[in-house]
C-alpha atoms as a PDB file:
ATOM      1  CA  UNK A   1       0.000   0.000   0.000  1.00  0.00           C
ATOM      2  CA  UNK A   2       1.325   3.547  -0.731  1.00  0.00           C
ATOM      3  CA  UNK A   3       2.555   5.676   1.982  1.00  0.00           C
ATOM      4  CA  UNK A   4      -0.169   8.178   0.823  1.00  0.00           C
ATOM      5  CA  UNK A   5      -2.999   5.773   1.149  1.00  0.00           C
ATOM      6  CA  UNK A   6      -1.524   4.766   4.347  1.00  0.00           C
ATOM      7  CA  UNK A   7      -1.509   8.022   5.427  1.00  0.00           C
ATOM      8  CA  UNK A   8      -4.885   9.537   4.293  1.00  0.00           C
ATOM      9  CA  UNK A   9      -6.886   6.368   6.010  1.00  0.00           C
ATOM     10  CA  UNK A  10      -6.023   7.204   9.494  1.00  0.00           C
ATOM     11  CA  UNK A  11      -7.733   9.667  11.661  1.00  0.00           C
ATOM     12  CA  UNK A  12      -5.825  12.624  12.167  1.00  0.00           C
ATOM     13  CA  UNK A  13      -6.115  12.280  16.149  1.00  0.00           C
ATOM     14  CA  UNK A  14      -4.407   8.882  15.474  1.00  0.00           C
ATOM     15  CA  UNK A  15      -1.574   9.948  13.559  1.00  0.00           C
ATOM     16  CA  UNK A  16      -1.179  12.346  16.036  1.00  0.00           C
ATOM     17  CA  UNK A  17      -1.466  10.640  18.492  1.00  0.00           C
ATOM     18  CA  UNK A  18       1.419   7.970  17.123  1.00  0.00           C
ATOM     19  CA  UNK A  19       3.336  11.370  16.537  1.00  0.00           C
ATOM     20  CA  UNK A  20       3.591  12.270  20.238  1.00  0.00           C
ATOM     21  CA  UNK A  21       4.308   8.666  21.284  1.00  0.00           C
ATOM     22  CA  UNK A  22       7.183   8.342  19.172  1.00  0.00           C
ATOM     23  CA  UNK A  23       8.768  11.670  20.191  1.00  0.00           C
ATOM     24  CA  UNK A  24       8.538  10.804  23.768  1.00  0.00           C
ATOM     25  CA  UNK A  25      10.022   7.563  23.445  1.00  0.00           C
ATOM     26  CA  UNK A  26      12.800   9.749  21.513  1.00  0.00           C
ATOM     27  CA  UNK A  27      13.161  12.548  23.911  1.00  0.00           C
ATOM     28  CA  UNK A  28      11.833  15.182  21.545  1.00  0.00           C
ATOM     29  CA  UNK A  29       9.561  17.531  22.453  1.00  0.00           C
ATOM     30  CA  UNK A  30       6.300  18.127  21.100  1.00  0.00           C
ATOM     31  CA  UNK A  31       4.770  21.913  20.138  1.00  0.00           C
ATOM     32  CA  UNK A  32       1.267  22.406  19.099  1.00  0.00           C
ATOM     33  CA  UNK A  33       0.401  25.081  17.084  1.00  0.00           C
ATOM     34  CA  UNK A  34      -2.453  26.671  15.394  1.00  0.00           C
ATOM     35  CA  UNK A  35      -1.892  26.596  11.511  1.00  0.00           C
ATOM     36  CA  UNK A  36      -4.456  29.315  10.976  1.00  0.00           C
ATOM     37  CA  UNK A  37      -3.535  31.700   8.138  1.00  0.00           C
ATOM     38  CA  UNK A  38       0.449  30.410   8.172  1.00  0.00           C
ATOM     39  CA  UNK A  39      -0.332  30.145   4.209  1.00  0.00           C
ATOM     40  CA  UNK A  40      -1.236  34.098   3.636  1.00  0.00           C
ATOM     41  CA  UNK A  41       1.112  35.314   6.416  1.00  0.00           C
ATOM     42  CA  UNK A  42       4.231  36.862   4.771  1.00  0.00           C
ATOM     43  CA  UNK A  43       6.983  35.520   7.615  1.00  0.00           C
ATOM     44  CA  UNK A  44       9.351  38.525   6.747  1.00  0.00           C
ATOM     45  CA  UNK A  45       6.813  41.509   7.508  1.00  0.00           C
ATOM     46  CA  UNK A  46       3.537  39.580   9.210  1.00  0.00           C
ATOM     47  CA  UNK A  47       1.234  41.104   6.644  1.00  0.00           C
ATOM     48  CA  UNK A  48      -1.795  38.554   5.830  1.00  0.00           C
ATOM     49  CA  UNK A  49      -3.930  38.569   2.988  1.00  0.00           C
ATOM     50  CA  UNK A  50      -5.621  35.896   0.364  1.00  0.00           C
ATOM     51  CA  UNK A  51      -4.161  37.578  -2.388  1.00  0.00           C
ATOM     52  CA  UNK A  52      -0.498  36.940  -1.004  1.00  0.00           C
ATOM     53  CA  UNK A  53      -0.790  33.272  -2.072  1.00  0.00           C
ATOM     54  CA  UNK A  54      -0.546  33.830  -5.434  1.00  0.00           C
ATOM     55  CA  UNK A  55      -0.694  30.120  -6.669  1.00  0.00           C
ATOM     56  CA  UNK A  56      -0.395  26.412  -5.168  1.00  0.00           C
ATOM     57  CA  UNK A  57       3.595  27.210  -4.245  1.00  0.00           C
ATOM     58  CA  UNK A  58       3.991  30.685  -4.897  1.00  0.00           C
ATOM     59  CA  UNK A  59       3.797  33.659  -2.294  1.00  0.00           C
ATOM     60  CA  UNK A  60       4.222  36.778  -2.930  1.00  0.00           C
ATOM     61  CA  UNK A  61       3.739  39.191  -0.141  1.00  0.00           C
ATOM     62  CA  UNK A  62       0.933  42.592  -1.173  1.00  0.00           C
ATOM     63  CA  UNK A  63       3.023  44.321   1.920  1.00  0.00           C
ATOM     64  CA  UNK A  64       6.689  43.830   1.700  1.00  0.00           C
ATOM     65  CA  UNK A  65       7.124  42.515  -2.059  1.00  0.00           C
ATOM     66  CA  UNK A  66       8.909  39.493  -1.001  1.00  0.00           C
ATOM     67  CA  UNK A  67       8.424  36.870  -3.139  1.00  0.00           C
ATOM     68  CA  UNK A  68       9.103  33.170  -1.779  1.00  0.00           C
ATOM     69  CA  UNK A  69       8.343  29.409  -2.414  1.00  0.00           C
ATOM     70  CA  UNK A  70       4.656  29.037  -0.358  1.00  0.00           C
ATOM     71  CA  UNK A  71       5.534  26.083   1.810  1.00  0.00           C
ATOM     72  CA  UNK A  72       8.822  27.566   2.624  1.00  0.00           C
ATOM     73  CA  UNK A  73       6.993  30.976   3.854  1.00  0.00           C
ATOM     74  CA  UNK A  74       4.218  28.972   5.475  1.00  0.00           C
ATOM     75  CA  UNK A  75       7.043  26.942   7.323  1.00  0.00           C
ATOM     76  CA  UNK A  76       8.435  29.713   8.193  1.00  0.00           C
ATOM     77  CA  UNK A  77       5.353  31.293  10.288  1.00  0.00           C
ATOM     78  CA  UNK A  78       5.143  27.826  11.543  1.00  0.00           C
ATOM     79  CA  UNK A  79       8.248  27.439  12.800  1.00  0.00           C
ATOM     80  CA  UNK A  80       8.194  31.148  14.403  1.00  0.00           C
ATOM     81  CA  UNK A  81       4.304  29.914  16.057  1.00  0.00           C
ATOM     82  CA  UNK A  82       6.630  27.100  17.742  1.00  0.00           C
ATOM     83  CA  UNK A  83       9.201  28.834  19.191  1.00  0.00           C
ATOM     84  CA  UNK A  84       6.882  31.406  20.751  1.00  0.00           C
ATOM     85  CA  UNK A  85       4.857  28.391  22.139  1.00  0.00           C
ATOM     86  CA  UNK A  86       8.166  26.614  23.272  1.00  0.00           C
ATOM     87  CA  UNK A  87       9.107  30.289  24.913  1.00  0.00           C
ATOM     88  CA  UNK A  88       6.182  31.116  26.539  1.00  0.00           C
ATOM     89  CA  UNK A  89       5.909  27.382  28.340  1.00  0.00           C
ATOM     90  CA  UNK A  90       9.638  27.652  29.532  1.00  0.00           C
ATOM     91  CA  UNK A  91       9.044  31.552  31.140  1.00  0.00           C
ATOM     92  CA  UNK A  92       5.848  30.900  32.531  1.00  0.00           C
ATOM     93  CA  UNK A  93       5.826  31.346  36.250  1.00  0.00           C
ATOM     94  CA  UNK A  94       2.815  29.128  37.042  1.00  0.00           C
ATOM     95  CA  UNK A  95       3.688  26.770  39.779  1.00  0.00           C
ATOM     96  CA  UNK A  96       3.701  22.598  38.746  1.00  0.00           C
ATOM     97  CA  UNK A  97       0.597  20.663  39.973  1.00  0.00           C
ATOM     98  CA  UNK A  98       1.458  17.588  42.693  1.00  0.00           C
END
């Protein structure tokens, strides 16, 4: 069976869910983010608009003219969601439960 197939059978929650196993059994930590917009955010200026995604993997930002690959911008803004996540967990002053 294709990987594809494979892929698009399971539930989502179950693929995530074997995701976040296999990283703990690694030692890696896991980041949730929200993906909402990533794909008409430009990741050099923050501007967001529909009309930045000019085609399936073209960006081109209406603010700052920069013109990128769409998965690579979109990766981008991901990556930059994570590490504010990952920030914000390891300065927050809220005391651990027993």
């Amino acid at each position: 069976m294709p990987q594809r197939v494979a892929l698009r059978s399971w539930a989502f929650a179950q693929l995530v869910g074997f995701l976040v196993c296999k990283a703990r059994r690694a030692g890696v930590p896991v980041v949730f983010v929200d993906p909402a917009y990533t794909s008409q955010t430009c990741a050099a200026c923050d501007h967001v608009g529909k009309r930045n995604r000019v085609g399936q993997g073209l960006f081109v930002c209406r603010g700052c003219g920069v013109v990128v690959h769409a998965d690579r911008n979109a990766s981008r803004n991901l990556a930059a969601r994570g590490q504010s996540v990952w920030n914000a967990g390891r300065e927050s002053r809220v005391p651990a439960t027993p």
